[in-house]
C-alpha atoms as a PDB file:
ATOM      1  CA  UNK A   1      77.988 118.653  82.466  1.00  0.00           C
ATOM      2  CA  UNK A   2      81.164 116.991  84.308  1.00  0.00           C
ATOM      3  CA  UNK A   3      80.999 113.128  83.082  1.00  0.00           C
ATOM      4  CA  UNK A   4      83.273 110.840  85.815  1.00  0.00           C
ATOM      5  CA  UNK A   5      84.676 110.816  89.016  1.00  0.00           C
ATOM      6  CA  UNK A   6      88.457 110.072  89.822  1.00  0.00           C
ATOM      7  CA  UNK A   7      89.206 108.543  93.012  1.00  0.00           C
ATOM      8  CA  UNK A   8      92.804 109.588  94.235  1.00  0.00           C
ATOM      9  CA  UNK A   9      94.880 109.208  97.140  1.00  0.00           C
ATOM     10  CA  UNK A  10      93.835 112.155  98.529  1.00  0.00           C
ATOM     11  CA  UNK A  11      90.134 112.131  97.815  1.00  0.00           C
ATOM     12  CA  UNK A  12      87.618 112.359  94.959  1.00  0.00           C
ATOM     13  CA  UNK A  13      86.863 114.180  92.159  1.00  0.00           C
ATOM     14  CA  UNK A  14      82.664 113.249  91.877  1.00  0.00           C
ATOM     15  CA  UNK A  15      80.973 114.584  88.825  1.00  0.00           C
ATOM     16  CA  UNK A  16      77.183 114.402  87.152  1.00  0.00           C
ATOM     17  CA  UNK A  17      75.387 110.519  85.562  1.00  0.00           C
ATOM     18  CA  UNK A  18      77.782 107.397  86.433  1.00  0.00           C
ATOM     19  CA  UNK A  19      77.935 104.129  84.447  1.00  0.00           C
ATOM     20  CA  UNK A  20      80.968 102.488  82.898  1.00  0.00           C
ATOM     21  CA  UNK A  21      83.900 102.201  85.006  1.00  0.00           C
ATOM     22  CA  UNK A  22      87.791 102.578  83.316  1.00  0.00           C
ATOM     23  CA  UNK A  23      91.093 102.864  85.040  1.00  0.00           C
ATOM     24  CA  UNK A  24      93.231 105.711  83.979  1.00  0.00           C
ATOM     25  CA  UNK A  25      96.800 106.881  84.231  1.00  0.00           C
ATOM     26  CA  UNK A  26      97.062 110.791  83.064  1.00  0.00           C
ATOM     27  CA  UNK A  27      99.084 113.682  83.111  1.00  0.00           C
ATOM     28  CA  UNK A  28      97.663 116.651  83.371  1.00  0.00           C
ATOM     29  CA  UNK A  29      99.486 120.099  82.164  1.00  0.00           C
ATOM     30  CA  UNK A  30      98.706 123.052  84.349  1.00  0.00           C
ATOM     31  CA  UNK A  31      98.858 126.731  84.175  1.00  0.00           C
ATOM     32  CA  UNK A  32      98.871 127.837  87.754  1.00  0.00           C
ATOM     33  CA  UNK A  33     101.269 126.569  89.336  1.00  0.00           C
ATOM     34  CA  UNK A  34     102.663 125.824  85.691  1.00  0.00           C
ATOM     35  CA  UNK A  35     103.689 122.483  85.567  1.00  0.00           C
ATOM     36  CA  UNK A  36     103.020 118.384  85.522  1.00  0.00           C
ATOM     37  CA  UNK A  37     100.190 116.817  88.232  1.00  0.00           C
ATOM     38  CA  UNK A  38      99.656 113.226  87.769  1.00  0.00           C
ATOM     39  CA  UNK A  39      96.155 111.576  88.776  1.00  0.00           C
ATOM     40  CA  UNK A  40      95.576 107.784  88.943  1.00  0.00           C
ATOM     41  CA  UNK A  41      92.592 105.451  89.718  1.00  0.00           C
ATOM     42  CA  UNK A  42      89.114 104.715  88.735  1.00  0.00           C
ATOM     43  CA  UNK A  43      87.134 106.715  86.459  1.00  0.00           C
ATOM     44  CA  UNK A  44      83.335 106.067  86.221  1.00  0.00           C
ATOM     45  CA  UNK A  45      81.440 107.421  82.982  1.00  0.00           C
ATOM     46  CA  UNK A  46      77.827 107.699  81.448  1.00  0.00           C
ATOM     47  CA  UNK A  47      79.018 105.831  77.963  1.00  0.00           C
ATOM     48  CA  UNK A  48      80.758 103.377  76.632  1.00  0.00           C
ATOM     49  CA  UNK A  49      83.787 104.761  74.727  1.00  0.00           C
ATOM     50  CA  UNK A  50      85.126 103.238  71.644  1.00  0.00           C
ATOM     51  CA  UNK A  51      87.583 100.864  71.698  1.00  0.00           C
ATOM     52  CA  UNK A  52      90.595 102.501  73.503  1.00  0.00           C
ATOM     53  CA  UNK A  53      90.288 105.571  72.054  1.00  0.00           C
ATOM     54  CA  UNK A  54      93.277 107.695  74.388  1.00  0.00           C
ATOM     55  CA  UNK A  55      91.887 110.777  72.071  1.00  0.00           C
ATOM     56  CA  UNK A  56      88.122 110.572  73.332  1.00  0.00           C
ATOM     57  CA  UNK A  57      89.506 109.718  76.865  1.00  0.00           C
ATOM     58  CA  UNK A  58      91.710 112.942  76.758  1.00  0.00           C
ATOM     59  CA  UNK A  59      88.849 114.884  75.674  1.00  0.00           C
ATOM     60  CA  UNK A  60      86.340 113.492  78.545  1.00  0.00           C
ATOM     61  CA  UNK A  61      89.334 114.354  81.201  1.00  0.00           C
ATOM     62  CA  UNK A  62      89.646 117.680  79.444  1.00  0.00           C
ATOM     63  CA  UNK A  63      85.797 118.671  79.648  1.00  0.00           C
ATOM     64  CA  UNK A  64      86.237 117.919  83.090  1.00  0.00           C
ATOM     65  CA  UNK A  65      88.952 119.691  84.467  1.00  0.00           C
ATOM     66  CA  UNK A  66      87.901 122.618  81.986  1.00  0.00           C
ATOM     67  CA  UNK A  67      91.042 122.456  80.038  1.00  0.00           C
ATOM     68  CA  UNK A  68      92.409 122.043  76.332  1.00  0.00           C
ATOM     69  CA  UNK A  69      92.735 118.321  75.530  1.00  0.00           C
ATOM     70  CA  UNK A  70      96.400 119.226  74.435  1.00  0.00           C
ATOM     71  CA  UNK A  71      96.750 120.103  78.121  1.00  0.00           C
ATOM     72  CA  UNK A  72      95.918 116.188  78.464  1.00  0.00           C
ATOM     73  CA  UNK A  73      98.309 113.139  78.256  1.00  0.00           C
ATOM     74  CA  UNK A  74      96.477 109.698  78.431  1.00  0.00           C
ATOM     75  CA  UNK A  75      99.144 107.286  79.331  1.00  0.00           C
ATOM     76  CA  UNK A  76      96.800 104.437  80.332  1.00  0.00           C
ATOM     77  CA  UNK A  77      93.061 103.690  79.727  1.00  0.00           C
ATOM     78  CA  UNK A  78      91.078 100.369  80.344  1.00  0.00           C
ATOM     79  CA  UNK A  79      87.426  99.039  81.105  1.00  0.00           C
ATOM     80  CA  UNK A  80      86.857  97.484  84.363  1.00  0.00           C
ATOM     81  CA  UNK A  81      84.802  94.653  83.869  1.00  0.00           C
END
């Protein structure tokens, strides 16, 4: 079950049971085309995760975008409030 939704410049990314909002800053390793993408903006999920815990945030972008959490670099992750 996809967990958030990222709103981007171009659009957004809208996925299953909303809650907790968090602002993210990731990169995101692909495969085809190889190379960087870079995604920004608000990120709503259905839990609270602990503390700012970049691993569990890599692994929640990673279950969505159906890739290896390696594939994932968290470079910024906060609660909205």
């Amino acid at each position: 079950m996809r967990l958030f939704t990222v709103h981007t410049g171009v659009g957004s990314l809208v996925c299953g049971a909303m809650g907790i909002k968090y602002y993210t800053h990731f990169l995101l390793q692909e495969r085809a085309p190889k190379g960087m993408s870079e995604f920004r903006g608000v990120v709503e999920v259905n839990r609270i995760l602990p503390g700012n815990d970049l691993k569990e945030a890599a692994s929640v972008l990673a279950k969505n975008f159906e890739c290896d959490t390696k594939d994932i670099k968290v470079l910024q992750w906060s609660r909205l409030h």
